[in-house]
Protein backbone atom coordinates (compact mmCIF):
# COMPACT_ATOMS: atom_id res chain seq x y z
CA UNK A 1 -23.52 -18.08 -17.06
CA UNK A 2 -22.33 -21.21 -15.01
CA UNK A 3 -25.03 -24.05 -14.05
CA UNK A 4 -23.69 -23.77 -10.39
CA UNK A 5 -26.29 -22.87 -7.29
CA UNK A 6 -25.42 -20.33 -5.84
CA UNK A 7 -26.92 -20.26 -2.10
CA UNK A 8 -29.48 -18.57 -0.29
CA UNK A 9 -29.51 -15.77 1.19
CA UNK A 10 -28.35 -15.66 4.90
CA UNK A 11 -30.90 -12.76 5.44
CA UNK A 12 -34.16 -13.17 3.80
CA UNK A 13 -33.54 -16.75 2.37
CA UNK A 14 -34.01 -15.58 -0.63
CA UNK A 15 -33.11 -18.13 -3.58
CA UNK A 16 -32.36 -15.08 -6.20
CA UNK A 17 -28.98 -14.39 -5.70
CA UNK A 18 -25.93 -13.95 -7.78
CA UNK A 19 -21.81 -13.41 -7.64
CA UNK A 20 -20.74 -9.61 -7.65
CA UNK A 21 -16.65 -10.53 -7.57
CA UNK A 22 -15.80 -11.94 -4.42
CA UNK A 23 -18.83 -11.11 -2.42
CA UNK A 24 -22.68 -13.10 -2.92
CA UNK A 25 -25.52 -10.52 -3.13
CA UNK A 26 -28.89 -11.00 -2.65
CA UNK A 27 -31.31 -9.43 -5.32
CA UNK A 28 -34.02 -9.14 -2.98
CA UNK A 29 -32.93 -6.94 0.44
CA UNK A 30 -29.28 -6.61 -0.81
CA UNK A 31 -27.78 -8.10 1.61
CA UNK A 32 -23.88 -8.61 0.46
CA UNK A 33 -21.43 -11.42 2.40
CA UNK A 34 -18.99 -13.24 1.36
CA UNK A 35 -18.80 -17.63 0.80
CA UNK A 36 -15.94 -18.00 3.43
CA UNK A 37 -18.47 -15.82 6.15
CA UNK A 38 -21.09 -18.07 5.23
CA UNK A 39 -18.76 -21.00 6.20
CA UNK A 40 -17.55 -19.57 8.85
CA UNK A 41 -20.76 -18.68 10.41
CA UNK A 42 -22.00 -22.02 11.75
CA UNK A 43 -19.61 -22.00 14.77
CA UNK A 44 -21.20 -19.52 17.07
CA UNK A 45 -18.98 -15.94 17.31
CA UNK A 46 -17.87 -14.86 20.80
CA UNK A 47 -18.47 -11.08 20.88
CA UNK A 48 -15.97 -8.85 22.36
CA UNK A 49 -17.20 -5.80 24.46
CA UNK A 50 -14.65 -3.51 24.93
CA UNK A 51 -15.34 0.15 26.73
CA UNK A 52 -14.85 3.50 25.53
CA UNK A 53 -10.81 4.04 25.66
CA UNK A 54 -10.69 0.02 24.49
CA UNK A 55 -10.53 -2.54 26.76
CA UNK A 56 -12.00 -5.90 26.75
CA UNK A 57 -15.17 -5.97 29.57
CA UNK A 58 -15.76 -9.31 31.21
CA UNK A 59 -18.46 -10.02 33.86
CA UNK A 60 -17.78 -9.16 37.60
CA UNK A 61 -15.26 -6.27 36.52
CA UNK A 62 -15.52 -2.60 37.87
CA UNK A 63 -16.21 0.18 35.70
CA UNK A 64 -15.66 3.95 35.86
CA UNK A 65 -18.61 6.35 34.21
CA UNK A 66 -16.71 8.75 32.03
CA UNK A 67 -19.82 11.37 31.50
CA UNK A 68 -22.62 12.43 33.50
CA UNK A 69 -25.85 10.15 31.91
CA UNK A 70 -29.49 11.17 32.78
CA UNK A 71 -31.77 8.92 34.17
CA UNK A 72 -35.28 8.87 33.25
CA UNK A 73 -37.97 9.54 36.34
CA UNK A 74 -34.68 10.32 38.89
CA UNK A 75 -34.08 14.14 40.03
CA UNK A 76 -30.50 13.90 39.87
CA UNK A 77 -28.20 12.36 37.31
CA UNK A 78 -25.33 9.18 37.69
CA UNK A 79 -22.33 11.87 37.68
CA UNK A 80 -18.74 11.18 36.48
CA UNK A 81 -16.24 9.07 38.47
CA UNK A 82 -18.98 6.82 39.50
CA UNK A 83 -17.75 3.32 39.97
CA UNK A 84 -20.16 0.43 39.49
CA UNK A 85 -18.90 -2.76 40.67
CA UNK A 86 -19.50 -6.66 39.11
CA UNK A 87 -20.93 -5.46 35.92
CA UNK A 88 -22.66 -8.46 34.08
CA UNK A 89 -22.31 -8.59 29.92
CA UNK A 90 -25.69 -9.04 27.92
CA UNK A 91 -27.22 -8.34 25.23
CA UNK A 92 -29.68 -5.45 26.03
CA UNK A 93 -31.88 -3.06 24.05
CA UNK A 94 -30.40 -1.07 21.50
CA UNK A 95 -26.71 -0.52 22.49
CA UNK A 96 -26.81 -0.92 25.83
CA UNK A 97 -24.49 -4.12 26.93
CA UNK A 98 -24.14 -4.34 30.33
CA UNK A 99 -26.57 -5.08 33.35
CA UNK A 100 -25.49 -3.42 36.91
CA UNK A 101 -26.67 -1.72 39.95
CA UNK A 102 -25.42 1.83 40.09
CA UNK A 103 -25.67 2.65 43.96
CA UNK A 104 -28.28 5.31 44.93
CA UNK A 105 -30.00 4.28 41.22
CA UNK A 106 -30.55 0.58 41.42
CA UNK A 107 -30.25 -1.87 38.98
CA UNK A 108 -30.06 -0.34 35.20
CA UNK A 109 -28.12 -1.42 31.61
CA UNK A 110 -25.23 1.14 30.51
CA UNK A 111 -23.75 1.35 26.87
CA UNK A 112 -19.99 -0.06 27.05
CA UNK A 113 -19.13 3.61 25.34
CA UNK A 114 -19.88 5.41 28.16
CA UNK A 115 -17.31 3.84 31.06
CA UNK A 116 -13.76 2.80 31.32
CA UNK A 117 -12.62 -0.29 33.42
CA UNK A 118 -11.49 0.90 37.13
């Protein structure tokens, strides 16, 4: 075995971890990464949201719902072809990513999967 320290974990900060070829694993939650991640990880990542066919969503952009979605407490549901105008990128609960105002709704968050930029 070599003397060197290897680091904590980035998950649990767990000291107990060891080398499994190029990756660092943790030998408490098993979390797995790799040195040049850790590195890596002190800038701060930019995340990219892109919608369901693959574009990149940015704030103020116009969207296109690509399936009818339910909507809790309403009789009727947001139907396809709806447009919803100057969507705003967040990070919301679960999976949903972007903050809007569907008109005739109001203001709810939609999942990036389910529209397509207009």
């Amino acid at each position: 075995m070599t003397d060197t320290a290897t680091p904590t974990c980035p998950a649990c900060s767990s000291e107990y971890t060891y080398e499994l070829g190029p990756l660092l694993v943790c030998s408490m939650c098993a979390h797995e990464w790799t040195p040049a991640a850790e590195a890596a990880s002190d800038e701060p990542a930019e995340r990219v949201i892109r919608d369901a066919v693959g574009n990149v969503l940015l704030d103020g952009d116009t969207v296109t719902v690509i399936k009818d979605l339910k909507v809790k407490g309403a009789s009727s549901s947001i139907k396809v072809g709806t447009k919803v105008r100057n969507i705003r990128l967040v990070d919301g609960v679960g999976d949903h990513d972007i903050d809007c105002k569907v008109d005739g709704f109001g203001p709810m968050q939609l999942k990036s999967s389910v529209v397509k930029k207009a």
